[in-house]
Protein backbone atom coordinates (compact mmCIF):
# COMPACT_ATOMS: atom_id res chain seq x y z
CA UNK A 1 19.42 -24.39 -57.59
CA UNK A 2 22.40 -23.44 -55.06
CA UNK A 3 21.59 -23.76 -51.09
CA UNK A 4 21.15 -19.90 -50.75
CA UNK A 5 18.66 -19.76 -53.44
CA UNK A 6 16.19 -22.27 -51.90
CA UNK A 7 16.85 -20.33 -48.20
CA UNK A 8 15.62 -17.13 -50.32
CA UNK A 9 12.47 -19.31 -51.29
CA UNK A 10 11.44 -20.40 -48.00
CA UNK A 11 11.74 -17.11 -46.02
CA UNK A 12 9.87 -15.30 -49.14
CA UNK A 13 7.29 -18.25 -48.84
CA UNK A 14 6.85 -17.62 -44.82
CA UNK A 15 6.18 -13.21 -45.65
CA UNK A 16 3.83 -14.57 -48.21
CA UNK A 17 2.02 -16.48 -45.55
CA UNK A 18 2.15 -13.57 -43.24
CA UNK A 19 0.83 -11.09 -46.08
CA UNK A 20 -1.79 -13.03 -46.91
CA UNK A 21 -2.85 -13.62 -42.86
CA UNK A 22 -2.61 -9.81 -42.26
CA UNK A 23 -4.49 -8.95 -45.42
CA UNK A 24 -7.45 -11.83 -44.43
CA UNK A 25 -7.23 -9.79 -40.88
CA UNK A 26 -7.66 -6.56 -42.30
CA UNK A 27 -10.53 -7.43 -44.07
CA UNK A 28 -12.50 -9.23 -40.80
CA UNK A 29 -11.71 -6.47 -38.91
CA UNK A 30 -13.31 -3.94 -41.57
CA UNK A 31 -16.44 -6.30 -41.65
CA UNK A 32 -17.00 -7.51 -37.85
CA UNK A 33 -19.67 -5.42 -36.11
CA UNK A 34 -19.04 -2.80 -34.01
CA UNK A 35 -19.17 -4.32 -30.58
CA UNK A 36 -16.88 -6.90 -31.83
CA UNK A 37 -14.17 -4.67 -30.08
CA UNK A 38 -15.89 -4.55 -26.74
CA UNK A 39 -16.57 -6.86 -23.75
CA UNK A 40 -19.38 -6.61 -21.59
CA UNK A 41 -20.23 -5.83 -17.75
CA UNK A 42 -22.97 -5.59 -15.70
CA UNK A 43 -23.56 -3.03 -13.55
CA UNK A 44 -24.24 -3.82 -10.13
CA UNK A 45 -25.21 -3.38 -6.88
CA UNK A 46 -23.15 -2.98 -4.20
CA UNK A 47 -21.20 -0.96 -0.89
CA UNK A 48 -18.05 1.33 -1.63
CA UNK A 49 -16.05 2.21 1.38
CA UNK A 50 -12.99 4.86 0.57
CA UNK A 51 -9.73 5.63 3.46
CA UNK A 52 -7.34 7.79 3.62
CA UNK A 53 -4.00 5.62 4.12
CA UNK A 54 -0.66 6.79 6.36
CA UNK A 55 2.48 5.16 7.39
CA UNK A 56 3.93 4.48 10.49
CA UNK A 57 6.15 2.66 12.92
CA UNK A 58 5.27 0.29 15.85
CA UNK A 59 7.05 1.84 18.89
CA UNK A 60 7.00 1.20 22.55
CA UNK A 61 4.62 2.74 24.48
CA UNK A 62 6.97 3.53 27.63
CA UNK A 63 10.67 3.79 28.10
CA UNK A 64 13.23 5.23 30.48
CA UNK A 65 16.38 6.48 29.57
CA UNK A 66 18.41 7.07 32.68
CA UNK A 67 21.02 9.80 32.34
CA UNK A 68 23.63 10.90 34.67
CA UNK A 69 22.47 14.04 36.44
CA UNK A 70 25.92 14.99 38.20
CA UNK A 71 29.80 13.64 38.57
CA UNK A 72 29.37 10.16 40.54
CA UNK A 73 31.27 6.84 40.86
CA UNK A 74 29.14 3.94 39.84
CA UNK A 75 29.64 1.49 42.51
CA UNK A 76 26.87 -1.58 41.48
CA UNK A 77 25.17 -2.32 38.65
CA UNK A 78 22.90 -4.76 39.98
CA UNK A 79 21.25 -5.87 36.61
CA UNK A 80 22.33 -7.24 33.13
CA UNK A 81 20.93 -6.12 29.20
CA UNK A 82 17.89 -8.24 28.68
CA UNK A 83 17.35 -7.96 32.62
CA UNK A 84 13.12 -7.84 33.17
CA UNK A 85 13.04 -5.37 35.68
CA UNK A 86 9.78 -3.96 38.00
CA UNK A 87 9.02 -0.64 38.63
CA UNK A 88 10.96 0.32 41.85
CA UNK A 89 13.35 -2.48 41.37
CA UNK A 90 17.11 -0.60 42.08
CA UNK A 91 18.66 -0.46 39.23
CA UNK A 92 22.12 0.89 40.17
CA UNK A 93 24.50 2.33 43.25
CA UNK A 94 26.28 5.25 43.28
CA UNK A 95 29.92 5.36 45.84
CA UNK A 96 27.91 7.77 47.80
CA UNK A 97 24.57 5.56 48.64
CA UNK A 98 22.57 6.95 45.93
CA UNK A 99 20.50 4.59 44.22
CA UNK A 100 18.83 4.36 40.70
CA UNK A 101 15.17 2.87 40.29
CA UNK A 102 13.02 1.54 37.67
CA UNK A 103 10.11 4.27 36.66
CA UNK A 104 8.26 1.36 34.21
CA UNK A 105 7.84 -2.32 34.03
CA UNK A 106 10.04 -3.47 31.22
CA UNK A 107 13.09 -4.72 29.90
CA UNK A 108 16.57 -3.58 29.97
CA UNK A 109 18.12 -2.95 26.35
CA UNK A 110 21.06 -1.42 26.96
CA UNK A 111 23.64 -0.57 30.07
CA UNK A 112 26.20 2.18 28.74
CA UNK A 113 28.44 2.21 32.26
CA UNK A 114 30.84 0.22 33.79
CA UNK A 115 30.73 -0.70 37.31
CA UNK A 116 33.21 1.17 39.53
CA UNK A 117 33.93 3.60 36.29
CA UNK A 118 33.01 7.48 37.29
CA UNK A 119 30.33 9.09 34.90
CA UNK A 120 29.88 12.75 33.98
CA UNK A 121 26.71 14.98 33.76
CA UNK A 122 24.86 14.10 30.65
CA UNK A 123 26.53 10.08 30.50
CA UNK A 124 23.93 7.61 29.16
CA UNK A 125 23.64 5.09 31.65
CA UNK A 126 20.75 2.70 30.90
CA UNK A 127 17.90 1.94 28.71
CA UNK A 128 14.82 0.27 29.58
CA UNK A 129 11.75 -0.56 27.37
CA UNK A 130 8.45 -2.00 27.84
CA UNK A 131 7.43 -4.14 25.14
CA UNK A 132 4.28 -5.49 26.59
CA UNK A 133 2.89 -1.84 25.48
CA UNK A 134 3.39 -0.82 22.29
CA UNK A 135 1.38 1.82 20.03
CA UNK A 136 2.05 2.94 16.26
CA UNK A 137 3.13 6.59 15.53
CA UNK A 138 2.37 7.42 12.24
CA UNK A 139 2.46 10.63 10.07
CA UNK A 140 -0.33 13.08 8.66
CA UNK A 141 0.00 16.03 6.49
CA UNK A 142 -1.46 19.17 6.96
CA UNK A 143 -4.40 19.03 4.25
CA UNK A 144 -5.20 15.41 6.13
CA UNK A 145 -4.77 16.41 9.92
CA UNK A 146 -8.44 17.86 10.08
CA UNK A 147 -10.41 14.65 8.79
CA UNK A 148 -8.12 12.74 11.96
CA UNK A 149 -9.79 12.57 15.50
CA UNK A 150 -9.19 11.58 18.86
CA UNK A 151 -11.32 9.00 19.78
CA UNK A 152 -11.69 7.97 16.00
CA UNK A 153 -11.29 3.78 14.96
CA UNK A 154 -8.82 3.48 12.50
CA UNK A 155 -7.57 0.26 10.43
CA UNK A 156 -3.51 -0.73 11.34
CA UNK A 157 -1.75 -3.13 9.29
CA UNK A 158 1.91 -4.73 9.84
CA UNK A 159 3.21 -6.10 6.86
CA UNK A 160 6.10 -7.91 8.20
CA UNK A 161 3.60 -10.31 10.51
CA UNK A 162 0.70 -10.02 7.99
CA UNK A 163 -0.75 -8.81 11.05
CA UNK A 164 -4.46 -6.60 11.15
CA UNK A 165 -6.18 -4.78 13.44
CA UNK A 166 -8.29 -1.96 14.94
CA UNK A 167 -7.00 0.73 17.46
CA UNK A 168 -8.36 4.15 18.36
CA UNK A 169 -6.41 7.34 17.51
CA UNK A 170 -5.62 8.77 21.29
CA UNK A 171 -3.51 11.58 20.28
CA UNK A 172 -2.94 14.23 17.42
CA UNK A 173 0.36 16.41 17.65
CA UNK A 174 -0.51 20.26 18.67
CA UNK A 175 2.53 21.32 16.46
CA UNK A 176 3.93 20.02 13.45
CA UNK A 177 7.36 19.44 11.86
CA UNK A 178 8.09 20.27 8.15
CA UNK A 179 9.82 18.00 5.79
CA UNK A 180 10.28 18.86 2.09
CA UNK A 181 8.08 21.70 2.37
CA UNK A 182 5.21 19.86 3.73
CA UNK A 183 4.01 19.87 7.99
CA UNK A 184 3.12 16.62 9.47
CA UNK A 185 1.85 16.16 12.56
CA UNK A 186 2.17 12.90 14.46
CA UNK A 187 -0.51 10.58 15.86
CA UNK A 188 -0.43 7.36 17.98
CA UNK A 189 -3.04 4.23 18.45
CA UNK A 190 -2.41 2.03 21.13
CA UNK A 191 -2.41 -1.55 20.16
CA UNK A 192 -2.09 -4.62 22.04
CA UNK A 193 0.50 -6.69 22.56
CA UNK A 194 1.43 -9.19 19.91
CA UNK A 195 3.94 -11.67 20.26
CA UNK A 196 5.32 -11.29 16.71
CA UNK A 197 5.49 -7.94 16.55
CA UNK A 198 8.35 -5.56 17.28
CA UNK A 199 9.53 -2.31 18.06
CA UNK A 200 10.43 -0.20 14.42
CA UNK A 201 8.09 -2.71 12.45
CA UNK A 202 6.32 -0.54 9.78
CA UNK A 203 3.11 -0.11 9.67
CA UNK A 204 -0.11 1.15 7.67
CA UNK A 205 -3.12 3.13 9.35
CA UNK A 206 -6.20 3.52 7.51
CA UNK A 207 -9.12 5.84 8.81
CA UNK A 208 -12.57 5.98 6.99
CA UNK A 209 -13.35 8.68 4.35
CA UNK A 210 -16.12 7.82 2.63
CA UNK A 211 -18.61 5.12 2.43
CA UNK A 212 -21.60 4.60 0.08
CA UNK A 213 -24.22 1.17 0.36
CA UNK A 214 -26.50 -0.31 -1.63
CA UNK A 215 -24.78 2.38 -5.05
CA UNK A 216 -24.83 0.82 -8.47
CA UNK A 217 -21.10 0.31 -9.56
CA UNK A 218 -18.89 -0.11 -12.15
CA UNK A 219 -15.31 -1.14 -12.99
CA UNK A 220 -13.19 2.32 -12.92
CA UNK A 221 -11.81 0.50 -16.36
CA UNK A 222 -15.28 0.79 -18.23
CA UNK A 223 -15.56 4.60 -16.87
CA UNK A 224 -14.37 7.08 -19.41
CA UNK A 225 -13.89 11.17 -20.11
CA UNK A 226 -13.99 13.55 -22.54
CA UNK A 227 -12.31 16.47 -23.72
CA UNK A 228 -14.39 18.82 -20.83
CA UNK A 229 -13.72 16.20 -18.16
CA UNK A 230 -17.06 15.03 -18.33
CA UNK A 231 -17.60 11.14 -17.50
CA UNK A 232 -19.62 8.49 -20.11
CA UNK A 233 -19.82 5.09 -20.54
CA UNK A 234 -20.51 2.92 -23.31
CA UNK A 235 -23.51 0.88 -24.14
CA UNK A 236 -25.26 -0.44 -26.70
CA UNK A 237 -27.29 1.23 -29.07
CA UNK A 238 -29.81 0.77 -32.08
CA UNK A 239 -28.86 -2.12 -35.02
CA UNK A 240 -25.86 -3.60 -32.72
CA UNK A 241 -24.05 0.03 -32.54
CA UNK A 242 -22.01 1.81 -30.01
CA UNK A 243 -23.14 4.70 -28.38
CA UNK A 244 -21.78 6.68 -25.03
CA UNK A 245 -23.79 7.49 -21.95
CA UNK A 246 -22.88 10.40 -19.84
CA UNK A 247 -23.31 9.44 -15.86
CA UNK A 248 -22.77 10.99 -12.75
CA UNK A 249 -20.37 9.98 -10.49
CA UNK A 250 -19.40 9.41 -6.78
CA UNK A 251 -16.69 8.16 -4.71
CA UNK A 252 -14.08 5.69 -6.02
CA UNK A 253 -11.98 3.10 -4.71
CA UNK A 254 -9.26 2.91 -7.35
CA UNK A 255 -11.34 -0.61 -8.51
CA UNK A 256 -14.63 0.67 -8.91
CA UNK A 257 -16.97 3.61 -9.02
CA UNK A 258 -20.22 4.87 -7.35
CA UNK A 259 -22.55 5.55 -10.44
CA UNK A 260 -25.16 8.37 -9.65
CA UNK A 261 -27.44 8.48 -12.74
CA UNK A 262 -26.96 7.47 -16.43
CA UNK A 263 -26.89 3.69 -16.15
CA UNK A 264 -29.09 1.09 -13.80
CA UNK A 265 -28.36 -1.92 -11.71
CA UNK A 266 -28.26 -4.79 -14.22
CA UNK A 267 -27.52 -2.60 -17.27
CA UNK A 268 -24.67 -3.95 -19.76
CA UNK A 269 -21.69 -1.90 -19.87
CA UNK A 270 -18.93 -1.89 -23.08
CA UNK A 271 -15.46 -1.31 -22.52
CA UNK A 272 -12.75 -1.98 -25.14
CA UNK A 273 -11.39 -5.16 -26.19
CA UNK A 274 -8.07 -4.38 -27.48
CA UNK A 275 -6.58 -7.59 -29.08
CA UNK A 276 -2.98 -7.21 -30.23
CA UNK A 277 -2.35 -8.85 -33.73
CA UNK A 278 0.43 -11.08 -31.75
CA UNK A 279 -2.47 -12.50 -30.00
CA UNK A 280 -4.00 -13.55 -33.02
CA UNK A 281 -1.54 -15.18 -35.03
CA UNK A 282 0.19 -16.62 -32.33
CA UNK A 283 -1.95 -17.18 -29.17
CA UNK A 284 -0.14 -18.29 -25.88
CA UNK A 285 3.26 -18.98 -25.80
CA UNK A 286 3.83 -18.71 -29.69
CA UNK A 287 4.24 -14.92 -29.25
CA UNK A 288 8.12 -16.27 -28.43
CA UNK A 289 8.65 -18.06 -31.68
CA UNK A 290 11.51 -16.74 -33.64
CA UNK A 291 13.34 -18.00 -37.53
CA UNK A 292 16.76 -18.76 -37.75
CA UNK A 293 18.04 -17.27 -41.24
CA UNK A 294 17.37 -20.63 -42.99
CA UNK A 295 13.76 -19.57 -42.10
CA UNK A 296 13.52 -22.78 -40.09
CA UNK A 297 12.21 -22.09 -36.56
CA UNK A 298 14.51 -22.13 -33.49
């Protein structure tokens, strides 16, 4: 018998194997009870708190930007960028005696003029920033705006410094701006200072919606609908069956669910257990394995 022959053989022998495994499966599958196919949770009791979620920016608090009112000759500039600077402290000197102070506390960021250089009306001449006060300014559509509040405690988080905290909302835009069809409206929360955070960081406010203690709950993933919309459950019924429960629900997290009536604290739920047939024949890494056309394994 030639080489090619006996390749035939052996890669005929291995579908053989593989018929025989899937016909073996088929016939567990058809005789395996019905909550085979399911695993099992308990419902529980617990607390469910639900927020609406915006995004936002860490920004300074106070700045002055100093801008050149009328033709003058510039004829000091008696600090440097990354000056600290006081309120009151003089800034700059004009040819004619005229001098430029600090409104804020703060730092200076940039200096646009050149001493002894004239500037016209409208010339950007310095930028100063206090970073010791900082707030975040973050967005809210208009279906949102009303459940917002000055006053309210809202969550802030800054991903870049893995940073959390609480602030107070202390101001809700009057007037909105569209984008993409939708208005926003702005709102700020003062935060303290933080050495690792920045001006421009992102950040994400969260503000209470809902909250519901001592609820029984359930994984969302055990929670199921029918055709109406209607939400059920499964459980177990008479002689090891299946049957579905219709409950009432409440408020959600994404995770799990407030469950009204239908099912108790302590009650086993059944949610399906699908097991792919790769998982069966070849359980952890084997999924991976693969024939070369000698029907040897690579």
């Amino acid at each position: 018998m030639d080489t090619r022959k006996k390749r035939n053989r052996k890669v005929w022998s291995i579908i053989g194997v593989i018929a025989v495994a899937l016909t073996a499966l088929i016939s567990y599958y058809a005789m395996r009870p019905a909550t085979f196919a399911y695993e099992r949770v308990k419902a529980q009791t617990g607390n469910i708190v639900t927020y609406y979620s915006f995004s936002g920016n860490v920004v300074s608090k106070y700045r002055q930007t100093i801008i050149a009112e009328t033709i003058a000759q510039i004829s000091e500039i008696y600090v440097e960028e990354g000056d600290l600077v006081k309120q009151g402290d003089v800034l700059i000197e004009t040819a004619m005696g005229d001098k430029v102070e600090a409104n804020i506390n703060g730092e200076v960021t940039t200096i646009s003029v050149e001493q002894n250089k004239q500037v016209t009306p409208g010339t950007h001449i310095m930028e100063i920033v206090d970073f010791n006060n900082l707030k975040v300014v973050f967005k809210v559509d208009e279906y949102d705006v009303g459940e917002l509040g000055v006053g309210k405690e809202a969550i802030v988080y800054i991903p870049a410094i893995d940073e959390q905290f609480t602030g107070i909302i202390n101001d809700i835009a009057k007037e909105g701006q569209i984008a993409n069809g939708v208005t926003f409206y702005t709102s700020t929360i003062d935060v303290k200072y933080k050495g690792n955070m920045r001006v421009g960081m992102s950040a994400e406010v969260k503000l209470l919606s809902n909250k519901a203690e001592n609820v029984v709950l359930i994984p969302m993933s055990a929670l199921h609908f029918d055709e109406r919309n209607t939400p059920y459950v499964f459980k177990n019924g008479n002689n090891n069956s299946v049957i579905s429960q219709q409950v009432t629900t409440g408020i959600n997290d994404g995770v799990y669910v407030e469950i009204k009536s239908g099912i108790s604290s302590g009650e086993d739920i059944l949610y399906k257990n699908d097991i792919a047939l790769e998982d069966l024949f070849f359980p952890e890494g084997g999924k991976n394995i693969k024939f070369d056309s000698k029907g040897d394994r690579k």
